[in-house]
Every structure is written in C-alpha cells, then in structure tokens.
N, C-alpha and C. Protein backbone atom coordinates (compact mmCIF):
# COMPACT_ATOMS: atom_id res chain seq x y z
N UNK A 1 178.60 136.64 101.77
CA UNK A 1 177.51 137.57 101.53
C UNK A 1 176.66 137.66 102.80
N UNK A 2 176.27 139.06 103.31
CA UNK A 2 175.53 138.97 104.26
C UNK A 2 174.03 139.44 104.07
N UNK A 3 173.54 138.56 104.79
CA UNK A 3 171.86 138.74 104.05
C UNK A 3 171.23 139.98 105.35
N UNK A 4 169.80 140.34 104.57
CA UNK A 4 169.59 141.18 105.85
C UNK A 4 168.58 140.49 106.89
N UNK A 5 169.02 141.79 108.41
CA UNK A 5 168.25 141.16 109.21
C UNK A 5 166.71 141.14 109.14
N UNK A 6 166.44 139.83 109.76
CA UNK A 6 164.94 139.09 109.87
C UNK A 6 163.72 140.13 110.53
N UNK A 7 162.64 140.35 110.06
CA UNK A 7 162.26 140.68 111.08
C UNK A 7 161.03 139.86 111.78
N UNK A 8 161.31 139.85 113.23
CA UNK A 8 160.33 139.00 113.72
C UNK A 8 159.34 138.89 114.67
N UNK A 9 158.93 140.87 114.47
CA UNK A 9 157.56 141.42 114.67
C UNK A 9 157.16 142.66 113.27
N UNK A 10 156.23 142.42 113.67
CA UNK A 10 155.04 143.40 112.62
C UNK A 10 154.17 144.46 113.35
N UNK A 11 153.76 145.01 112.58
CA UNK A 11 152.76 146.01 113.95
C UNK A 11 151.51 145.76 112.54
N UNK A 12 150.49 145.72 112.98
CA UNK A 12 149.32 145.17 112.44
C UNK A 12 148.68 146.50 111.97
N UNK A 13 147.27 146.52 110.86
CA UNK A 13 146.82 147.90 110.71
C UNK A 13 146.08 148.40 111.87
N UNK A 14 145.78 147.30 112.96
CA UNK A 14 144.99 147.95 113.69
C UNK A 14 145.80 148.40 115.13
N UNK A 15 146.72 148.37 114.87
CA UNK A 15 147.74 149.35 115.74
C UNK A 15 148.15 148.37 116.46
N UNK A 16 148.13 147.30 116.33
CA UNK A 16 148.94 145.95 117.60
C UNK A 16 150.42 145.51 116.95
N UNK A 17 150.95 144.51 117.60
CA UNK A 17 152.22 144.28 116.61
C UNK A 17 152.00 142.47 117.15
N UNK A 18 152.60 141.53 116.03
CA UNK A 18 152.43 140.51 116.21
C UNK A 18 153.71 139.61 115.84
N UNK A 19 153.90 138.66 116.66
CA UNK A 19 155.30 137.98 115.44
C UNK A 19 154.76 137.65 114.12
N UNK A 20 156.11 138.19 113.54
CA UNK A 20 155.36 137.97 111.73
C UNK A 20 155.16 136.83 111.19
N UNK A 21 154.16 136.92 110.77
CA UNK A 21 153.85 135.87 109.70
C UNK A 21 153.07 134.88 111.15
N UNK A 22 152.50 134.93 112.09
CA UNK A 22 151.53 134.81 113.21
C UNK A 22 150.83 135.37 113.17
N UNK A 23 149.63 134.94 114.06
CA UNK A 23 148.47 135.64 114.71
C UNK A 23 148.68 135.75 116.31
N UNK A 24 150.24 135.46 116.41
CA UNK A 24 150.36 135.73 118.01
C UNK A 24 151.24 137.22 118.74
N UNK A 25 150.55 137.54 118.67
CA UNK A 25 150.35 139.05 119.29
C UNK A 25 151.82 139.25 120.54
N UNK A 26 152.56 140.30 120.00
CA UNK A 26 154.00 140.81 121.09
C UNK A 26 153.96 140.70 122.54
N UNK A 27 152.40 141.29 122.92
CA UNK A 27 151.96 140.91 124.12
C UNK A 27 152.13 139.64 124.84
N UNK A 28 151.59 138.47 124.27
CA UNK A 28 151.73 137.19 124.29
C UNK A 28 153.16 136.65 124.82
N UNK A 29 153.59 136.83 123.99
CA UNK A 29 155.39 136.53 124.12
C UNK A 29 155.78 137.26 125.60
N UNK A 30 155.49 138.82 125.78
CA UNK A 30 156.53 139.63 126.11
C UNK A 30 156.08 139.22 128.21
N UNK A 31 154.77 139.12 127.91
CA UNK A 31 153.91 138.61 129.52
C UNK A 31 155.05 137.04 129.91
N UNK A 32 154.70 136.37 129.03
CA UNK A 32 155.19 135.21 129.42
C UNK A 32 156.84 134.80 129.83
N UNK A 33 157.75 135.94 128.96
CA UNK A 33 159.28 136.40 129.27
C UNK A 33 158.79 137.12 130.53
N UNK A 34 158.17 137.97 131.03
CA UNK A 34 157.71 138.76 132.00
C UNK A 34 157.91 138.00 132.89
N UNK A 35 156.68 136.71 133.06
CA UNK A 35 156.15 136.05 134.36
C UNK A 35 157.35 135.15 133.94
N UNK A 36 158.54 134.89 133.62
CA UNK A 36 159.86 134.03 133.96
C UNK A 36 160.34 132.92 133.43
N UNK A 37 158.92 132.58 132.09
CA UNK A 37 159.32 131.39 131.29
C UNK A 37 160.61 131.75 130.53
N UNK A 38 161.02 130.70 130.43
CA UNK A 38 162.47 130.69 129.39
C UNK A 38 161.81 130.70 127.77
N UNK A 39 162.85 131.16 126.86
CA UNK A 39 162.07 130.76 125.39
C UNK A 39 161.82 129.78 125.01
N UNK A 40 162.35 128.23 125.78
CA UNK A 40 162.13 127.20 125.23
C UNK A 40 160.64 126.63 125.90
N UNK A 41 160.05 127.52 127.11
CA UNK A 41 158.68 127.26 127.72
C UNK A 41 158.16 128.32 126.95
N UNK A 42 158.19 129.01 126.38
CA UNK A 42 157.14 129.86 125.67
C UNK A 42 157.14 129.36 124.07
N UNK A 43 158.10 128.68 123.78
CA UNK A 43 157.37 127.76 122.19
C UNK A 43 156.44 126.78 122.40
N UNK A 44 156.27 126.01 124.14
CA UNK A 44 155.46 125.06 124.05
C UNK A 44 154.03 126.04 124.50
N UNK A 45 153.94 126.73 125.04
CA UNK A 45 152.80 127.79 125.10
C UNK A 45 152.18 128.10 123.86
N UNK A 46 152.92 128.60 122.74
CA UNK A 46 152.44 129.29 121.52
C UNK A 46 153.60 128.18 120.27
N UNK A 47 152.98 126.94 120.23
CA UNK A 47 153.88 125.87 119.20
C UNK A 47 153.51 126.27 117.86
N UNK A 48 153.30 126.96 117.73
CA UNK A 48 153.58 127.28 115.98
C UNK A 48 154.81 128.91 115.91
N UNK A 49 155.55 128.91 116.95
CA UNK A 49 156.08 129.74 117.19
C UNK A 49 157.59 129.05 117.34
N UNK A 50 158.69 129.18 116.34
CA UNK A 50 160.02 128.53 116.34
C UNK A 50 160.62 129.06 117.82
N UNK A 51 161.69 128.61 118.14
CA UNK A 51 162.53 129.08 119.34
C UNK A 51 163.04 130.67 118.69
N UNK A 52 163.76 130.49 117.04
CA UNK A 52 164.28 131.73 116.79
C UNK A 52 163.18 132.76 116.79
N UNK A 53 161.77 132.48 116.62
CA UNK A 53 160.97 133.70 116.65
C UNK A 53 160.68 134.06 117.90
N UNK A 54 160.87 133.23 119.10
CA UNK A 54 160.79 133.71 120.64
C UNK A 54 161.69 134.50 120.54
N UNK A 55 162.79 134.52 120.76
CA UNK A 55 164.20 134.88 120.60
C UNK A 55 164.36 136.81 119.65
N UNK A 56 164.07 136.55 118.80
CA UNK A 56 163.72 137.64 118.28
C UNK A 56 162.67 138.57 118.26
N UNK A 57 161.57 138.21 119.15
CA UNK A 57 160.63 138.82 119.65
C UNK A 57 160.70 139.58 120.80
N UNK A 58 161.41 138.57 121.73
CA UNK A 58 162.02 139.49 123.12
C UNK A 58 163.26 140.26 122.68
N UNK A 59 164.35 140.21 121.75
CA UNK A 59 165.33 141.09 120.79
C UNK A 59 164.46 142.50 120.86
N UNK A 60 163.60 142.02 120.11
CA UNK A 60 162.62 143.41 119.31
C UNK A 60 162.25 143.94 120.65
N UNK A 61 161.78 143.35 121.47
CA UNK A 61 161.05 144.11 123.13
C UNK A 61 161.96 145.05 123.97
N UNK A 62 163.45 144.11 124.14
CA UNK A 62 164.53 144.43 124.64
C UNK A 62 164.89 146.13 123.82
N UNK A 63 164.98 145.86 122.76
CA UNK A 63 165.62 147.06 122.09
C UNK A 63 164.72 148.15 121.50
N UNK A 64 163.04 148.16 121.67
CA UNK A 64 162.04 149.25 121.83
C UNK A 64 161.95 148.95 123.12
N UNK A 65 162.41 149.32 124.13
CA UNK A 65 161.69 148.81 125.37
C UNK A 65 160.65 150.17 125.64
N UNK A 66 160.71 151.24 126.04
CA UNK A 66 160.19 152.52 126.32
C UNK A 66 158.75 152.35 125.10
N UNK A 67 159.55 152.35 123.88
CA UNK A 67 157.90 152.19 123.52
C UNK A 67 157.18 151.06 123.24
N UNK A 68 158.00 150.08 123.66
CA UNK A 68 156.69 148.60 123.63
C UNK A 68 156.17 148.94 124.81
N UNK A 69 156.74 149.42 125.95
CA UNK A 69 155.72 149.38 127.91
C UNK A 69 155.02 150.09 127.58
N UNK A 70 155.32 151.42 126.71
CA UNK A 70 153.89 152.48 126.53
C UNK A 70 153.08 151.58 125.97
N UNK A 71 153.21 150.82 124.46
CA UNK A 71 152.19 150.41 123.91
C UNK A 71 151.37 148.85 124.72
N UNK A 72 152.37 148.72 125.64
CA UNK A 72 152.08 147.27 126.58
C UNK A 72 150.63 148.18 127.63
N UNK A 73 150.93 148.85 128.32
CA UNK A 73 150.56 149.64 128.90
C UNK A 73 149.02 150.31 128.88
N UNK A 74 148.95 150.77 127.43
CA UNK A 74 148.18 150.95 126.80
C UNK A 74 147.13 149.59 125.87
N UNK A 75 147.82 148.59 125.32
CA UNK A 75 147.16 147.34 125.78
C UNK A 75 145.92 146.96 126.80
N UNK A 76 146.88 146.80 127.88
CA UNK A 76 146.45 146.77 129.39
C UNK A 76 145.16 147.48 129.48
N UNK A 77 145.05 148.53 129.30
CA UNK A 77 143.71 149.49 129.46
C UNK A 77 143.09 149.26 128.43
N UNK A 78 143.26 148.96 127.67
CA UNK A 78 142.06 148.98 126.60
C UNK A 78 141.29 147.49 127.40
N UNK A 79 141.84 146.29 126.93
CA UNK A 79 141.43 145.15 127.62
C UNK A 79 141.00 145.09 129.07
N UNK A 80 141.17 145.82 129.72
CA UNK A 80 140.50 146.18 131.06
C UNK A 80 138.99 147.05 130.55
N UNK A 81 139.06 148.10 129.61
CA UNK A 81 137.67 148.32 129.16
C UNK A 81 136.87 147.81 128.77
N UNK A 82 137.31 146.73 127.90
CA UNK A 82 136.59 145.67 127.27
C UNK A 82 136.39 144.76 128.25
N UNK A 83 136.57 144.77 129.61
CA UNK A 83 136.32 143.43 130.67
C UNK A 83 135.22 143.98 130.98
N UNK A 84 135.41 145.13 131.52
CA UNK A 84 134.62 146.09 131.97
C UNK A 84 132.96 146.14 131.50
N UNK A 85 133.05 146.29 129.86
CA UNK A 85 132.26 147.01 129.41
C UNK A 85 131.49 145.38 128.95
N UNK A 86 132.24 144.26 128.87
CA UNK A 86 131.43 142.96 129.08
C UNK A 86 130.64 142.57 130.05
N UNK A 87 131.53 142.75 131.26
CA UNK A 87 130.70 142.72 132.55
C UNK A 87 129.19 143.26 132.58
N UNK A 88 129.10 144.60 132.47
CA UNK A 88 128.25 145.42 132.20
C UNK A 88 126.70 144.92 131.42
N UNK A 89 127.75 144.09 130.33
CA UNK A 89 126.48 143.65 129.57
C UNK A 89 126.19 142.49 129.66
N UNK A 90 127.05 141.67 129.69
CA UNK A 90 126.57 140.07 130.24
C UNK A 90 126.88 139.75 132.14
N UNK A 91 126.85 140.57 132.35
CA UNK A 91 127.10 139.92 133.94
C UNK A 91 126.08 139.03 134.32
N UNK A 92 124.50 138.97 133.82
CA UNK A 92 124.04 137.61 134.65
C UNK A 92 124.10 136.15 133.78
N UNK A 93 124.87 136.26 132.87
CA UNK A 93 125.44 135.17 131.89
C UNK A 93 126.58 135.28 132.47
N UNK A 94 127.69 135.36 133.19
CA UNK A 94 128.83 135.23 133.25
C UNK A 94 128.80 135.36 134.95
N UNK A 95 128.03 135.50 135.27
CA UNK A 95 127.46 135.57 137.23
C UNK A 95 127.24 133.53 137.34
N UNK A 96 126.35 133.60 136.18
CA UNK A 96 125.87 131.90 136.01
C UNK A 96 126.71 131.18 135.73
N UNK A 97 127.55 131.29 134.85
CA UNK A 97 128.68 130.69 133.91
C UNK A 97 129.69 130.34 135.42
N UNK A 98 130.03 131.57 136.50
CA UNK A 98 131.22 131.16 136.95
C UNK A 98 130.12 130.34 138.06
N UNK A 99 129.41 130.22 138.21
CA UNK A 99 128.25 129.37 139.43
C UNK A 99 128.50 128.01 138.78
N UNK A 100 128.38 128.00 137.56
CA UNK A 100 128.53 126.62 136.68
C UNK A 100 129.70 126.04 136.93
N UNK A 101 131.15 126.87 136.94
CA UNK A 101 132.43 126.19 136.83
C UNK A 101 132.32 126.05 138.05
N UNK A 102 132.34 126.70 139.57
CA UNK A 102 132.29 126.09 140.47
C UNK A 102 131.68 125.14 141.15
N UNK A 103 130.79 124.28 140.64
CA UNK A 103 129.93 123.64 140.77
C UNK A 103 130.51 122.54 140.20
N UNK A 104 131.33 122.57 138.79
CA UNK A 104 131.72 121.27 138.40
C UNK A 104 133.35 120.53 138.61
N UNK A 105 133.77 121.67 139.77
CA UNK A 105 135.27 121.77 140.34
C UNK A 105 134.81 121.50 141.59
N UNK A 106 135.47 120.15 141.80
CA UNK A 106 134.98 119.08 143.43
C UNK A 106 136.51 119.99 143.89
C-alpha cells in the first residue's frame, strides 16, 4: 500500500510558508542551504527540525523554485522596511545599544 506524500511546508494565513507543524519559517531553511550548510548542519541550527523535514523543505524549494525566489525576494524587502522603518524610530536606542556591545567586546 502506498501512503501519500508528506507535506513538509505550509504557507501560513499571513502569506509566509513554514515547515509544517513549526514555527520555522522556509526562509530559514532555504538561506542556510543557500550560505552552504549541509542538512545535517541546518538540524543543529533549527533542532526541533528532523533531518527528513530539512530534506523536504529544500525538495519543496528545489521544485517551486521561480516562485519561492519571488516570494524569497519579496521577503527580503519587506524586512529591509521593517529595518528601515525601526531605525527611524529607535535609532538613539539602538545608536546606544550598539555603543554598549562594543564596549563590552575587548
């Protein structure tokens, strides 16, 4: 008997997609396959994440590729607005904050 296939992303209501049954976001995974980790360095990154759900996450990336980079893409800019639009409002809390970390990094 063959059972059906798994699936082991979701796309969330608020338009993101995540491995299922996680709170760790496609993005997550797909950066870290990106920058050259193997799947067995990206379960110790995100450990509540099996090897088969690495595995089937970059599956799922591999085989939407065109529209995960749009929605990667689009990602990207939003979170650049939101850096942006933080800056804006806390910059002399976060002007101080990085005065603080350098200060406690000999």
């Amino acid at each position: 008997m063959v059972t059906p296939a798994k699936e082991y992303v979701s796309p969330t209501p608020e338009g993101g997609w995540r491995i299922s049954g996680t709170r760790v976001s496609i993005d997550s995974v797909v950066q870290a396959y990106w920058d050259g980790f193997p799947p067995e360095e990206i379960t110790t990154q995100f450990p509540v994440l099996s090897l088969e759900q690495v595995y089937g996450a970059i599956a799922f990336y591999l085989a939407h590729r065109t529209e995960m980079d749009s929605y990667l893409v689009s990602q990207s800019a939003k979170w650049e607005q939101v850096r942006q639009e933080s800056e804006a409002k806390n910059g002399p809390l976060l002007e101080r904050l990085r005065q603080i970390r350098k200060q406690a990094v000999p």
